[in-house]
C-alpha atoms as a PDB file:
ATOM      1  CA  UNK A   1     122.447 -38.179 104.794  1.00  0.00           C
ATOM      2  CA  UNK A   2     121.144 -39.007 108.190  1.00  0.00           C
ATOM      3  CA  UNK A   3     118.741 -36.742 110.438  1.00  0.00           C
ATOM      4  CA  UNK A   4     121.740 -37.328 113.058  1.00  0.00           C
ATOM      5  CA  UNK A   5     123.861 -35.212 111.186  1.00  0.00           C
ATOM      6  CA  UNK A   6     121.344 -32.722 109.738  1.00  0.00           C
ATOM      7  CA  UNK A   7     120.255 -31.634 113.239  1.00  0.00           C
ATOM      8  CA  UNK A   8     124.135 -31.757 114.298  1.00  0.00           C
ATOM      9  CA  UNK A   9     124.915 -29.297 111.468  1.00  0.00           C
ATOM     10  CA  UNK A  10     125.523 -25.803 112.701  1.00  0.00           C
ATOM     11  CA  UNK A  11     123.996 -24.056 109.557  1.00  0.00           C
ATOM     12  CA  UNK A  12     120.719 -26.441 109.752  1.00  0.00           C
ATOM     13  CA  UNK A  13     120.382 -25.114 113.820  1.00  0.00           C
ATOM     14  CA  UNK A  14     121.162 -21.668 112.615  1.00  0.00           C
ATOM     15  CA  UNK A  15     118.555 -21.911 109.408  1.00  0.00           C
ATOM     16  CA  UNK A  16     116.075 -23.044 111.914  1.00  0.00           C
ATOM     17  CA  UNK A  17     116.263 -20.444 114.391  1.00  0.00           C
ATOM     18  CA  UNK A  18     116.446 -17.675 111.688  1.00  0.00           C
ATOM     19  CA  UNK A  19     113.061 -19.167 110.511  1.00  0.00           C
ATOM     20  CA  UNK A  20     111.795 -18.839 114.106  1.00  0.00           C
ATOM     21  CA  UNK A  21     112.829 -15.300 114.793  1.00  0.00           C
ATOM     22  CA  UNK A  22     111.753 -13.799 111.388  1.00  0.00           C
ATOM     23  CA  UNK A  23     108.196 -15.899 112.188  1.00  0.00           C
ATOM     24  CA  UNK A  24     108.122 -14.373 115.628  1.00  0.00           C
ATOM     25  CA  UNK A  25     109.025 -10.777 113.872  1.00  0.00           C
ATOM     26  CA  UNK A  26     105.977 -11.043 111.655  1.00  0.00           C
ATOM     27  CA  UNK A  27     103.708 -11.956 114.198  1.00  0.00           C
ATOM     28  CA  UNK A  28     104.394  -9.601 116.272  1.00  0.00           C
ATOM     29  CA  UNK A  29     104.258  -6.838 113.652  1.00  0.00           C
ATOM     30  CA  UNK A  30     107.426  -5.946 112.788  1.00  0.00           C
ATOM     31  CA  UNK A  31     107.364  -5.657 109.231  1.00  0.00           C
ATOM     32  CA  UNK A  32     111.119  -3.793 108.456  1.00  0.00           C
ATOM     33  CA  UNK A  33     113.143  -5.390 105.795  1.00  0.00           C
ATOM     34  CA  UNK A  34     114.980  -7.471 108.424  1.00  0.00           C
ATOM     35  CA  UNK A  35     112.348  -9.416 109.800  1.00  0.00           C
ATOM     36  CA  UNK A  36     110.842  -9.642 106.597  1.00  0.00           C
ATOM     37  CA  UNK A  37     114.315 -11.341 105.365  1.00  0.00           C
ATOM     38  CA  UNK A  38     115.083 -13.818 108.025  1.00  0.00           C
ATOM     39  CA  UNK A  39     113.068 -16.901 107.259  1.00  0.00           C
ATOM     40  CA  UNK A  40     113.797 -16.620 103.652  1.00  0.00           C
ATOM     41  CA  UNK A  41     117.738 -16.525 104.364  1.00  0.00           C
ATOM     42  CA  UNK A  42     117.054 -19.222 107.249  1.00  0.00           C
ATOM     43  CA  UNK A  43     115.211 -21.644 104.722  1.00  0.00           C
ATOM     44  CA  UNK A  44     117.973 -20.843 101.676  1.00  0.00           C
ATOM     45  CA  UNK A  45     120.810 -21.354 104.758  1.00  0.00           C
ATOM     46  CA  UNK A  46     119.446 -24.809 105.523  1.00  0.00           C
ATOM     47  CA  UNK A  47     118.864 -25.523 101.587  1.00  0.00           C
ATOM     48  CA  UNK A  48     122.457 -24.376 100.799  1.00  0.00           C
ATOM     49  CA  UNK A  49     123.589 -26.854 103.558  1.00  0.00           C
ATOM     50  CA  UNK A  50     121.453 -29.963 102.374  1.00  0.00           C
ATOM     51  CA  UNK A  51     122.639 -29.680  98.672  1.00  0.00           C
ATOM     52  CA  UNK A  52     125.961 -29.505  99.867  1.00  0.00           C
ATOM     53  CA  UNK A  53     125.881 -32.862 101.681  1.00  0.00           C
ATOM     54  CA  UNK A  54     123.684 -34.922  98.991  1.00  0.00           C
ATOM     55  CA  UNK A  55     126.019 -33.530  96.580  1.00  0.00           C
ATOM     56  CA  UNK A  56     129.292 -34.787  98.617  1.00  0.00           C
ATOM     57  CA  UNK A  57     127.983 -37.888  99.124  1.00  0.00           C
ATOM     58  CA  UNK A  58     126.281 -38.183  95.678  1.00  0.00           C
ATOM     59  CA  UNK A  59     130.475 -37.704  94.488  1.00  0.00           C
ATOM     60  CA  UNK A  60     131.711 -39.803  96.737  1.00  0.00           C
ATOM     61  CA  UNK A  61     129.557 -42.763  95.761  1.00  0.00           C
ATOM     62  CA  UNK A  62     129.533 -42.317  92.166  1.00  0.00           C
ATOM     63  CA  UNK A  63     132.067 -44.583  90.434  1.00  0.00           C
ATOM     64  CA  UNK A  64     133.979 -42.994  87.284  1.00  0.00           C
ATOM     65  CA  UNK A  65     135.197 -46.059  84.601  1.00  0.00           C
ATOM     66  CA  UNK A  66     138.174 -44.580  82.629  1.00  0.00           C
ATOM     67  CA  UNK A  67     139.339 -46.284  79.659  1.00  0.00           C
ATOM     68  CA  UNK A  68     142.487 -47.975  79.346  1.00  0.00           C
ATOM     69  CA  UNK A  69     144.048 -48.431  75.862  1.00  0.00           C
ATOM     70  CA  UNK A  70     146.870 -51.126  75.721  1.00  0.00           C
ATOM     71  CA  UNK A  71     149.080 -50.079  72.745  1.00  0.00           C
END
């Protein structure tokens, strides 16, 4: 996985600026269960979008041997 594509990705922007609004919530003292629950969702978007890449890639690179029996 490359940062090209990580920055590219449109949950990864998304995550980001859901950190950055629920941040900006916070500090400016708005403490309702929404602002509370952006950054969390933003990080667990961004997470959710990484482990789906290293595990495509992981499958895609793994090589599976299957037996062959010659009866």
């Amino acid at each position: 996985m490359d940062a090209k594509s990580l920055f590219t990705s449109t949950e990864v922007l998304s995550g980001f600026g859901l950190i950055a609004v629920g941040i900006s919530a916070q500090a400016l003292g708005i403490h309702d269960i929404f602002a509370v629950a952006m950054a969390p969702f933003g990080v667990g978007l961004i997470l959710s979008d990484m482990l789906s890449k290293v595990a495509r890639a992981t499958r895609d690179r793994v090589k599976v041997r299957i037996p062959r029996d010659n009866d």
